[in-house]
PDB file of N, CA and C in Angstrom:
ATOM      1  N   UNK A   1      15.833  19.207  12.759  1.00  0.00           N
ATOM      2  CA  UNK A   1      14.465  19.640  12.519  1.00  0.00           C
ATOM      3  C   UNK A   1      13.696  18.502  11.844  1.00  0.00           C
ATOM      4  N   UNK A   2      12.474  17.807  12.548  1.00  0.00           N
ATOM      5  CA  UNK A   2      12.336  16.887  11.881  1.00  0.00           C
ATOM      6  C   UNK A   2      10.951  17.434  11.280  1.00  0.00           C
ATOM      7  N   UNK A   3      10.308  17.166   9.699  1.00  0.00           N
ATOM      8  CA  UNK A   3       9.014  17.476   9.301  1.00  0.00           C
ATOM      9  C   UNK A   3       7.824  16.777   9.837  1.00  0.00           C
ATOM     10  N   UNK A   4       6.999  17.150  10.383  1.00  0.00           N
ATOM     11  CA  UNK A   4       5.324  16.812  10.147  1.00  0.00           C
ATOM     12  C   UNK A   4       5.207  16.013   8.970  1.00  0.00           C
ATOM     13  N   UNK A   5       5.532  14.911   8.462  1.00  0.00           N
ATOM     14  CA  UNK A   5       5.074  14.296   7.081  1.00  0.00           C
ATOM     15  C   UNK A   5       3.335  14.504   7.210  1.00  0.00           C
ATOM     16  N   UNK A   6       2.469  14.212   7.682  1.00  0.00           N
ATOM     17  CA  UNK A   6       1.190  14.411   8.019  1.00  0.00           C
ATOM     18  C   UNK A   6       0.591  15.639   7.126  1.00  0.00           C
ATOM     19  N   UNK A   7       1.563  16.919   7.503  1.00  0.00           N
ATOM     20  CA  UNK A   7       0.965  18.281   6.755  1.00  0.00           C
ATOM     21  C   UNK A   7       1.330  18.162   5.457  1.00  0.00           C
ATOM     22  N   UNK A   8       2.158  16.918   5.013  1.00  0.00           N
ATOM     23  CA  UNK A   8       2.107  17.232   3.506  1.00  0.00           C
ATOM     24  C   UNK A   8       1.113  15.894   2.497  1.00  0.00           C
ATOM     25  N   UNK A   9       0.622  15.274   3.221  1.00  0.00           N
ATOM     26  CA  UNK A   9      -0.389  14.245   2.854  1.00  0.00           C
ATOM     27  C   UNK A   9      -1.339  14.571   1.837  1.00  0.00           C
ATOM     28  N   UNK A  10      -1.231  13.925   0.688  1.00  0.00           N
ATOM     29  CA  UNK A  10      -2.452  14.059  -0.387  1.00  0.00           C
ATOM     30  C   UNK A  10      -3.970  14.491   0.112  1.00  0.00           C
ATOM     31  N   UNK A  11      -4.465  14.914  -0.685  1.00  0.00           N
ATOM     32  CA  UNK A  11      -6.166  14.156   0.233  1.00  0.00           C
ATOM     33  C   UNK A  11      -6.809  13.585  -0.711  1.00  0.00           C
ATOM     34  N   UNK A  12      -7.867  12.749  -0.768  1.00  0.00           N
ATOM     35  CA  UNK A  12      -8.133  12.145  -1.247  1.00  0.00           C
ATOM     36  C   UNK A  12      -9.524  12.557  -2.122  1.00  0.00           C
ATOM     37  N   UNK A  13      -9.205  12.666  -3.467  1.00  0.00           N
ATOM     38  CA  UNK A  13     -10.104  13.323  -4.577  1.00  0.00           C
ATOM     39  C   UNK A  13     -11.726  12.629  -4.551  1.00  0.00           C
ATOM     40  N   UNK A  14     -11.600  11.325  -4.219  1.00  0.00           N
ATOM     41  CA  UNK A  14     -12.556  10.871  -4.156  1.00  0.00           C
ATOM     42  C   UNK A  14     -13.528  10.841  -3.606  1.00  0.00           C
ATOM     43  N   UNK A  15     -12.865  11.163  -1.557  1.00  0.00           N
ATOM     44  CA  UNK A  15     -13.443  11.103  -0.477  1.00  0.00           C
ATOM     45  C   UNK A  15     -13.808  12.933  -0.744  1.00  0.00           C
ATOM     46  N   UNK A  16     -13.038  13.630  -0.992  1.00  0.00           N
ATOM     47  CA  UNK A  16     -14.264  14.843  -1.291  1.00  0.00           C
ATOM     48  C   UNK A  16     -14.793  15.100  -1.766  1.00  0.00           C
ATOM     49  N   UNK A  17     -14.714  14.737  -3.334  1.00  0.00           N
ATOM     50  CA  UNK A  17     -15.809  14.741  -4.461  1.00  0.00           C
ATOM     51  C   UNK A  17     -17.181  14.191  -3.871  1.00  0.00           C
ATOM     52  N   UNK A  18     -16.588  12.569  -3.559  1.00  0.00           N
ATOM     53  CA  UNK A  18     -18.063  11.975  -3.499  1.00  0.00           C
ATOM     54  C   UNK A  18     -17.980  11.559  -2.227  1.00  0.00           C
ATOM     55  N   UNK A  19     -17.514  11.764  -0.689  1.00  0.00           N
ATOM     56  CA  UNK A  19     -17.595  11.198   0.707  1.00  0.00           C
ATOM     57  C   UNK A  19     -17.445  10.194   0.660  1.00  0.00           C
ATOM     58  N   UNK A  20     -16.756   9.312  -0.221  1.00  0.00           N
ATOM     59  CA  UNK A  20     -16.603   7.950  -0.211  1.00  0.00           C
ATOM     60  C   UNK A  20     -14.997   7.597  -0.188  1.00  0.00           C
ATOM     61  N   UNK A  21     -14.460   6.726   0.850  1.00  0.00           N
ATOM     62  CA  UNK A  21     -13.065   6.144   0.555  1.00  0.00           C
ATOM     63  C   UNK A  21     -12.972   5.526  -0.346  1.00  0.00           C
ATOM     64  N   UNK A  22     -11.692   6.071  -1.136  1.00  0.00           N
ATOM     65  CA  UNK A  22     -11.347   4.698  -2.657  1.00  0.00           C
ATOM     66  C   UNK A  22     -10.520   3.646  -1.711  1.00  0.00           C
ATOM     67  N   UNK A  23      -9.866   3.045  -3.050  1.00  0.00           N
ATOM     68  CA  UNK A  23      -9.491   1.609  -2.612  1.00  0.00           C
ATOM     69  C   UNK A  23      -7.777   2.175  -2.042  1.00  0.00           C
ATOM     70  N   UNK A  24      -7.334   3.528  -2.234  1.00  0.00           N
ATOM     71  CA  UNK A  24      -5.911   3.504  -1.859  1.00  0.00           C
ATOM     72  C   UNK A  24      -6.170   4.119  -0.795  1.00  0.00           C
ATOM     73  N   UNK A  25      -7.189   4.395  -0.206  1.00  0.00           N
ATOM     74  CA  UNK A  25      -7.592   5.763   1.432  1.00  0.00           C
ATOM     75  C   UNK A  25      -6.582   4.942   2.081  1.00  0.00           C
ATOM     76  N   UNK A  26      -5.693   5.558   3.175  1.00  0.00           N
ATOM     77  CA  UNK A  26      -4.638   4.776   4.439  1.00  0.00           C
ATOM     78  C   UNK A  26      -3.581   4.523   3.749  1.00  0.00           C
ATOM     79  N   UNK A  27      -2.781   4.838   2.216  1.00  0.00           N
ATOM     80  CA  UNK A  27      -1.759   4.237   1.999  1.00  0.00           C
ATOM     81  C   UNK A  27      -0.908   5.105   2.445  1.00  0.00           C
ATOM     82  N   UNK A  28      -0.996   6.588   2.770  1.00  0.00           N
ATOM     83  CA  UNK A  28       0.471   6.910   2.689  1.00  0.00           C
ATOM     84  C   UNK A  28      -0.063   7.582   4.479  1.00  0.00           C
ATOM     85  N   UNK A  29      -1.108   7.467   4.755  1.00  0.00           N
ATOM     86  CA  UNK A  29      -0.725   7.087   6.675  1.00  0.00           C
ATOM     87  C   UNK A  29       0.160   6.104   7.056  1.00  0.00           C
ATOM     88  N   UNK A  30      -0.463   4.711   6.364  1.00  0.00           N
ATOM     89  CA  UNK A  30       0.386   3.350   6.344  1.00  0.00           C
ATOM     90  C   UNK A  30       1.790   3.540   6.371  1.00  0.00           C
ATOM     91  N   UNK A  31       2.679   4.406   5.292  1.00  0.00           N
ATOM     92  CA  UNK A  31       4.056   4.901   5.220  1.00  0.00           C
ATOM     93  C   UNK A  31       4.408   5.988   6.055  1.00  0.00           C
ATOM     94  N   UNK A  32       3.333   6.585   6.629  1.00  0.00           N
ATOM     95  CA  UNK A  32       4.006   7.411   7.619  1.00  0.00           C
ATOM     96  C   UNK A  32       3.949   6.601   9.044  1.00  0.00           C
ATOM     97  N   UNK A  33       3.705   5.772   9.416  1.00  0.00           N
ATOM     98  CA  UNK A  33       3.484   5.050  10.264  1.00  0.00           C
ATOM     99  C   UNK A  33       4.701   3.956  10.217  1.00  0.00           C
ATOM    100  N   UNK A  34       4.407   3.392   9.057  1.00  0.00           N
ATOM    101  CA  UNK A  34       6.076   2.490   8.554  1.00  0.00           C
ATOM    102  C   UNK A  34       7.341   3.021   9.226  1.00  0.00           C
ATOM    103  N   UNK A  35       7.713   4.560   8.674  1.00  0.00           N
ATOM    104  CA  UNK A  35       8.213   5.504   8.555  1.00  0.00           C
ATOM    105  C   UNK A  35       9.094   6.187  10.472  1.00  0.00           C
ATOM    106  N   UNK A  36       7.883   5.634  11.059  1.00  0.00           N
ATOM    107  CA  UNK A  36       7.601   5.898  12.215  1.00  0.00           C
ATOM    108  C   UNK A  36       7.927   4.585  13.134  1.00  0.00           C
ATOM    109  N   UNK A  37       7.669   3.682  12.373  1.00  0.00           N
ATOM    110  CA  UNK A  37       8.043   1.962  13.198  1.00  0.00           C
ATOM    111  C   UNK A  37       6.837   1.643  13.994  1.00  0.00           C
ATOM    112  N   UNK A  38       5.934   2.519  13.440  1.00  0.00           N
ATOM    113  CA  UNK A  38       4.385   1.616  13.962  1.00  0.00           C
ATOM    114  C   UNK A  38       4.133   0.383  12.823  1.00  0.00           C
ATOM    115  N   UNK A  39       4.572  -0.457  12.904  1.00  0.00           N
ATOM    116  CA  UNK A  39       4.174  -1.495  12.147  1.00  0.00           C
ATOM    117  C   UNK A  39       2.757  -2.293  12.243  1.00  0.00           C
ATOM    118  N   UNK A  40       2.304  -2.573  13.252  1.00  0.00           N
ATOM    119  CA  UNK A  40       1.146  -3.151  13.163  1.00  0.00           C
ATOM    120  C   UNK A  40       0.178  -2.017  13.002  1.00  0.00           C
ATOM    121  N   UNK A  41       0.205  -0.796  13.394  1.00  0.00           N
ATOM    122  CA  UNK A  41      -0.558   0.346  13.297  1.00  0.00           C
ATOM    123  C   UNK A  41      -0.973   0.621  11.633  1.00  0.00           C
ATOM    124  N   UNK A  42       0.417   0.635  10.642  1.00  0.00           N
ATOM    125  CA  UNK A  42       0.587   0.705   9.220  1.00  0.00           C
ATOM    126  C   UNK A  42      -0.377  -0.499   8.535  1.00  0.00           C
ATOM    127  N   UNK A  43      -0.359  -1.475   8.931  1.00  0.00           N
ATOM    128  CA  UNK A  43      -0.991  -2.761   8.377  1.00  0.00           C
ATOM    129  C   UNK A  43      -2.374  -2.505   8.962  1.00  0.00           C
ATOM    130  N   UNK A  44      -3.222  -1.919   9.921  1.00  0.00           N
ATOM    131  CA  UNK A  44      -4.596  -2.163  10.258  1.00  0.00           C
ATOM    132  C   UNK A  44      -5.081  -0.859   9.997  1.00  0.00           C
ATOM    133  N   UNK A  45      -4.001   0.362   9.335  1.00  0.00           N
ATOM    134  CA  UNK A  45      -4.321   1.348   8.564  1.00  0.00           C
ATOM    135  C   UNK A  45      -4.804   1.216   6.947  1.00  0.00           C
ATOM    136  N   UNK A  46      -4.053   0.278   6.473  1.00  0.00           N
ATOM    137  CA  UNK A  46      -3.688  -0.073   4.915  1.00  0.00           C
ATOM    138  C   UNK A  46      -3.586  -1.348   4.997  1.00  0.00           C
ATOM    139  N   UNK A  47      -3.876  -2.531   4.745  1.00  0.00           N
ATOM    140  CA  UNK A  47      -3.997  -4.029   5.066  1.00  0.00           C
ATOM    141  C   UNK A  47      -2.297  -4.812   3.806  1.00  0.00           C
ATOM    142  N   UNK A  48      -2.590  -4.250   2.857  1.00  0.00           N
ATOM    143  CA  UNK A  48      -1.585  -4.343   1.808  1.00  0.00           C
ATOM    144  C   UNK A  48      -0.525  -3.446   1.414  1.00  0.00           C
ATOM    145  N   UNK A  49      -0.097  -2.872   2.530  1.00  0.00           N
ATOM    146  CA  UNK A  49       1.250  -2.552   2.674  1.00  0.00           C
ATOM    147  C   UNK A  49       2.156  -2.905   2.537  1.00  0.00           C
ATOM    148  N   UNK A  50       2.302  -4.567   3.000  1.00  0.00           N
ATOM    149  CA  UNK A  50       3.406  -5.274   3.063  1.00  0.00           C
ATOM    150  C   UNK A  50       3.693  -5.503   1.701  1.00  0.00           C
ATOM    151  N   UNK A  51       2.515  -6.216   1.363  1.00  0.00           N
ATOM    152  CA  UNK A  51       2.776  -6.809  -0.481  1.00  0.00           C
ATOM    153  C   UNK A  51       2.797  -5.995  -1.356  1.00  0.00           C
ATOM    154  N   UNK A  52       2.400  -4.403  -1.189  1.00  0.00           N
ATOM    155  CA  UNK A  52       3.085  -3.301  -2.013  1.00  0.00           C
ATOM    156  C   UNK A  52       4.554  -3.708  -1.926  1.00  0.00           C
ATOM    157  N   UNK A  53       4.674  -3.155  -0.373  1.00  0.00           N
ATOM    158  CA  UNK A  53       6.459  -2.958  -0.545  1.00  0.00           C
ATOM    159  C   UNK A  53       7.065  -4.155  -0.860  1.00  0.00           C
ATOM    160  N   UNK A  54       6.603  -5.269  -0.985  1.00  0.00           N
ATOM    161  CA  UNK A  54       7.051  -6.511  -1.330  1.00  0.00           C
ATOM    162  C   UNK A  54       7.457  -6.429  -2.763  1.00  0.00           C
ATOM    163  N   UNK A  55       6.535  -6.819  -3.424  1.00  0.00           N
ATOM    164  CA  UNK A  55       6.283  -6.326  -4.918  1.00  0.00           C
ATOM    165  C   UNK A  55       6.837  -5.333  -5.399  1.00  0.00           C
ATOM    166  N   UNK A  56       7.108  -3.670  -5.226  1.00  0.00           N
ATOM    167  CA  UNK A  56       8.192  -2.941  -5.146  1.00  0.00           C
ATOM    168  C   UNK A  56       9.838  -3.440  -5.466  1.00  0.00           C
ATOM    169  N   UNK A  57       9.982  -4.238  -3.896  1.00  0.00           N
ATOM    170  CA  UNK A  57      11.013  -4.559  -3.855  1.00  0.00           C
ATOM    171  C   UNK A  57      11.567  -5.586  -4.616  1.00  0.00           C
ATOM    172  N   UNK A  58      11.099  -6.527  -4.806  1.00  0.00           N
ATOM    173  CA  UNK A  58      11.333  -7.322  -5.518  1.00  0.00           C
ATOM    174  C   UNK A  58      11.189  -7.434  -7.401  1.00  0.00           C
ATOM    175  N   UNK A  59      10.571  -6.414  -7.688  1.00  0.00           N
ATOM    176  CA  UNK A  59      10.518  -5.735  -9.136  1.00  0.00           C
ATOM    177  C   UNK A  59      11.414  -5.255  -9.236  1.00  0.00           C
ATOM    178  N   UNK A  60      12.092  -3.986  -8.668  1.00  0.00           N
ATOM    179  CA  UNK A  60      13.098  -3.561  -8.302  1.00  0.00           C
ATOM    180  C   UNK A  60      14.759  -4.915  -8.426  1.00  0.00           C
ATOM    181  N   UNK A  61      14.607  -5.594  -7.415  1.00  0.00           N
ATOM    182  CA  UNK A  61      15.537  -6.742  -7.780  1.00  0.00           C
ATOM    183  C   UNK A  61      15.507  -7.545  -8.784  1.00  0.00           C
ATOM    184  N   UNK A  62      14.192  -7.829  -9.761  1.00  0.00           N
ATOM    185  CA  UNK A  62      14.289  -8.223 -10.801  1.00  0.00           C
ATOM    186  C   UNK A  62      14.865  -7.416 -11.721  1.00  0.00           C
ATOM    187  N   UNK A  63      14.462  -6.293 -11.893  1.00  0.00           N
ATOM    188  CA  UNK A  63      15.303  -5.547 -12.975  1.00  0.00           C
ATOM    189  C   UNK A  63      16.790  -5.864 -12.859  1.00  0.00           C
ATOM    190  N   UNK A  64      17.553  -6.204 -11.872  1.00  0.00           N
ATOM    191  CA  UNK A  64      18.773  -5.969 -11.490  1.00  0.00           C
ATOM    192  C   UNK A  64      19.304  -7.163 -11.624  1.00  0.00           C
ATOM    193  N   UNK A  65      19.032  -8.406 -10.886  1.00  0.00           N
ATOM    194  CA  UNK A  65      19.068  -9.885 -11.447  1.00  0.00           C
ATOM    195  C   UNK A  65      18.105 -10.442 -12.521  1.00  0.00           C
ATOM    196  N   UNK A  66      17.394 -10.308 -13.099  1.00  0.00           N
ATOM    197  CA  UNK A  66      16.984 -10.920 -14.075  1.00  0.00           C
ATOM    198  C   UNK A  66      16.274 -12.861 -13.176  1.00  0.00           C
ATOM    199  N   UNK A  67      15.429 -12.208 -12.003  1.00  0.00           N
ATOM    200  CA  UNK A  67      15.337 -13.974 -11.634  1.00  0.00           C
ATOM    201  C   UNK A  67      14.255 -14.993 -13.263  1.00  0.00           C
ATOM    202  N   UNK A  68      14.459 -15.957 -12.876  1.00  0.00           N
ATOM    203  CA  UNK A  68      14.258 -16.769 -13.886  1.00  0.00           C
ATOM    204  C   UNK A  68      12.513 -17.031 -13.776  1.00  0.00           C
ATOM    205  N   UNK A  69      12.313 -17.276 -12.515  1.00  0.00           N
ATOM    206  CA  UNK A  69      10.864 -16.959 -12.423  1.00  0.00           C
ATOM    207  C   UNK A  69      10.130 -15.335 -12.500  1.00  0.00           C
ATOM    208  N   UNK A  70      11.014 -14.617 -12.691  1.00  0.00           N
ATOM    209  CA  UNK A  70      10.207 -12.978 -12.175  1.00  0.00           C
ATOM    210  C   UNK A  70       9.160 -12.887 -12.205  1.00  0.00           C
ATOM    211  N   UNK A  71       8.868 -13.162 -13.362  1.00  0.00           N
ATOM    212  CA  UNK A  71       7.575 -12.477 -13.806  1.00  0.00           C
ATOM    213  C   UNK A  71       6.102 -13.159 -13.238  1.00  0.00           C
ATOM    214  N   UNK A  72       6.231 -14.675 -12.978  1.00  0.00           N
ATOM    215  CA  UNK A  72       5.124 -15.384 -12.162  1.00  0.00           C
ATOM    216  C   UNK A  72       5.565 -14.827 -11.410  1.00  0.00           C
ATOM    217  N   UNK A  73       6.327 -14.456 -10.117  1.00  0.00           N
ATOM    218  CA  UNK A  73       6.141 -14.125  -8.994  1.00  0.00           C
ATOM    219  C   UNK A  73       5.658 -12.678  -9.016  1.00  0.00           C
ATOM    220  N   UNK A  74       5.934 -11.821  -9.644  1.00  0.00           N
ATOM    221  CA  UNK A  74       5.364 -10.747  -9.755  1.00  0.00           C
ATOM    222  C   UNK A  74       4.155 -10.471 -10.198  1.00  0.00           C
ATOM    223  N   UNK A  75       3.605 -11.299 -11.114  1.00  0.00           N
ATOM    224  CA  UNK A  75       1.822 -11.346 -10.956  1.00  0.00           C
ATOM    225  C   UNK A  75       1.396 -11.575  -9.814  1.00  0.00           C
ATOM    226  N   UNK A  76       1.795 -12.788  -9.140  1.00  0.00           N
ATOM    227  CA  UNK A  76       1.246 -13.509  -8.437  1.00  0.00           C
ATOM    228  C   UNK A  76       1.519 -12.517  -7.040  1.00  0.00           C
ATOM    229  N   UNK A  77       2.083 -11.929  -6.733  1.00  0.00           N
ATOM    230  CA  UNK A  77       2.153 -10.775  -5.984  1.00  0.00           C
ATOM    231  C   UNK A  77       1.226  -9.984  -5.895  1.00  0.00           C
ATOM    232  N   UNK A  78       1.394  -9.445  -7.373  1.00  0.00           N
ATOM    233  CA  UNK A  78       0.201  -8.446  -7.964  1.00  0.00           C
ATOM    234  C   UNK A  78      -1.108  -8.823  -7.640  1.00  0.00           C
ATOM    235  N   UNK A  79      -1.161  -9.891  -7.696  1.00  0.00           N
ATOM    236  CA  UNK A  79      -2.814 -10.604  -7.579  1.00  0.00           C
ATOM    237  C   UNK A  79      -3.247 -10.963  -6.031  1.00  0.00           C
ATOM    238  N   UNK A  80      -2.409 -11.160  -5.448  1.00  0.00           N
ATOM    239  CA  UNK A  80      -2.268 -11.084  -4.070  1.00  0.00           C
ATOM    240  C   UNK A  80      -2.620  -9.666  -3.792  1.00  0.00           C
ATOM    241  N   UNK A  81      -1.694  -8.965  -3.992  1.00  0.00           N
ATOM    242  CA  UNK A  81      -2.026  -7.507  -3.188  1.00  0.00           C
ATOM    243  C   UNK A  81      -3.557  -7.111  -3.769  1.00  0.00           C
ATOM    244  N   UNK A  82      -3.973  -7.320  -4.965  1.00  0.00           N
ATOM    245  CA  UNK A  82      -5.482  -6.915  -5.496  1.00  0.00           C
ATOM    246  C   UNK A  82      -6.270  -7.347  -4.546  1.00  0.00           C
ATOM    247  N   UNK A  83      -6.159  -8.479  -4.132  1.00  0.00           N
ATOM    248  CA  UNK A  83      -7.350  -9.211  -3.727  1.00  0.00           C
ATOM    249  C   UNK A  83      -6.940  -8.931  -1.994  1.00  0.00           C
ATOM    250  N   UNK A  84      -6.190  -8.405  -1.561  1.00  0.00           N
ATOM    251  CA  UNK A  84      -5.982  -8.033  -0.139  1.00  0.00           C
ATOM    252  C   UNK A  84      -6.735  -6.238  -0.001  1.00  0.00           C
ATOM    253  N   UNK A  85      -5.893  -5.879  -1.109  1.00  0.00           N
ATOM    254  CA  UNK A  85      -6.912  -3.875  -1.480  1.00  0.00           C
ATOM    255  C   UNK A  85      -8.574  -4.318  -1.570  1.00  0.00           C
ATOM    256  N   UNK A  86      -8.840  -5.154  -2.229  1.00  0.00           N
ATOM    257  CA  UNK A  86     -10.239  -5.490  -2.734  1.00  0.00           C
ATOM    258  C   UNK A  86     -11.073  -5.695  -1.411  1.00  0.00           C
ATOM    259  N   UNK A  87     -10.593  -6.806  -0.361  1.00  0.00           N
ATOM    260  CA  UNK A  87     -11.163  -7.451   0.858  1.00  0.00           C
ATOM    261  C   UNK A  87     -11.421  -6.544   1.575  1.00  0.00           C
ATOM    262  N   UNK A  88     -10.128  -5.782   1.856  1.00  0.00           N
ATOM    263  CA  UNK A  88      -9.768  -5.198   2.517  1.00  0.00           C
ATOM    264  C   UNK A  88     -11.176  -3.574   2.539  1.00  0.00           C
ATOM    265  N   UNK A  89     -11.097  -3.516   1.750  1.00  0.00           N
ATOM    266  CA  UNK A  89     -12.254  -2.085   0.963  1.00  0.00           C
ATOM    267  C   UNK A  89     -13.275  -2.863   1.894  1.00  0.00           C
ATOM    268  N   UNK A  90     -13.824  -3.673   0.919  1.00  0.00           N
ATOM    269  CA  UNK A  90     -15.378  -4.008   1.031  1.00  0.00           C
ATOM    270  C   UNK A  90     -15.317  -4.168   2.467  1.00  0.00           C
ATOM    271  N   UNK A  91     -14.639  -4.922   3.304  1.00  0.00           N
ATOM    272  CA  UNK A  91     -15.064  -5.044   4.644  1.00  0.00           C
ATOM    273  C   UNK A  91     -14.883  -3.559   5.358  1.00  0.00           C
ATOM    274  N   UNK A  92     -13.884  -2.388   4.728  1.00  0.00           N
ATOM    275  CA  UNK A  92     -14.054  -1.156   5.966  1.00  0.00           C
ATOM    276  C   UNK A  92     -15.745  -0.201   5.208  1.00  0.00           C
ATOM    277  N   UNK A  93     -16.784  -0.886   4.258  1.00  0.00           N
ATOM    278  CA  UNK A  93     -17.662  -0.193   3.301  1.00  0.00           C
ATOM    279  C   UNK A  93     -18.780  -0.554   4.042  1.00  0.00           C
ATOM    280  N   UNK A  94     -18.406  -1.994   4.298  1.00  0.00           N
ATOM    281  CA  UNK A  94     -19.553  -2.467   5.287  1.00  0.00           C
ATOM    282  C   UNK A  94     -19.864  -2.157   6.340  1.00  0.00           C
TER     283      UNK A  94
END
C-alpha cells in the first residue's frame, strides 16, 4: 500500500494569510518529487534542495567525524543555500 505523500503536505500559513509565497513554498513538493526520482522536477520546484540536503548531510557527518574545517564549510553552505532561497524567491515574485 503505498501513501499519497501529497495528502499529507503542510500548507502554507503565509500563502493563505496573505496570498503570497514565502521563501520555503516548493520545499516539501521538492522531497516528494526527490522521493519519487524526479530530480530535475525537485530542483525547478525548490532551486535549493540540493544544498539543503547537502548541508544536512554533511552537518550530520560532522557531528560524527569532527572534520577539521566543519564549521567554514558549513557556513559557507549555509550562505550558499541563503542566497540560492533568496534568488530564487525574488525571480518566481517577479
Amino acid at each position: 500500500m503505498f501513501l499519497n505523500l501529497e495528502d499529507y503536505m503542510l500548507p502554507c500559513l503565509n500563502k493563505k494569510l496573505f496570498g503570497v509565497d514565502c521563501l520555503g513554498c516548493g520545499f516539501q513538493r521538492a522531497i516528494i518529487f526527490i522521493l519519487k526520482g524526479d530530480f530535475v522536477e525537485a530542483f525547478k520546484t525548490y532551486p535549493a534542495i540540493y544544498t539543503i540536503l547537502i548541508l544536512i548531510v554533511f552537518a550530520l557527518l560532522n557531528l560524527k567525524f569532527q572534520f577539521k574545517q566543519g564549521k567554514k564549510i558549513m557556513v559557507s553552505l549555509a550562505v550558499i543555500t541563503i542566497l540560492i532561497i533568496v534568488t530564487s524567491y525574488l525571480i518566481k515574485i517577479t
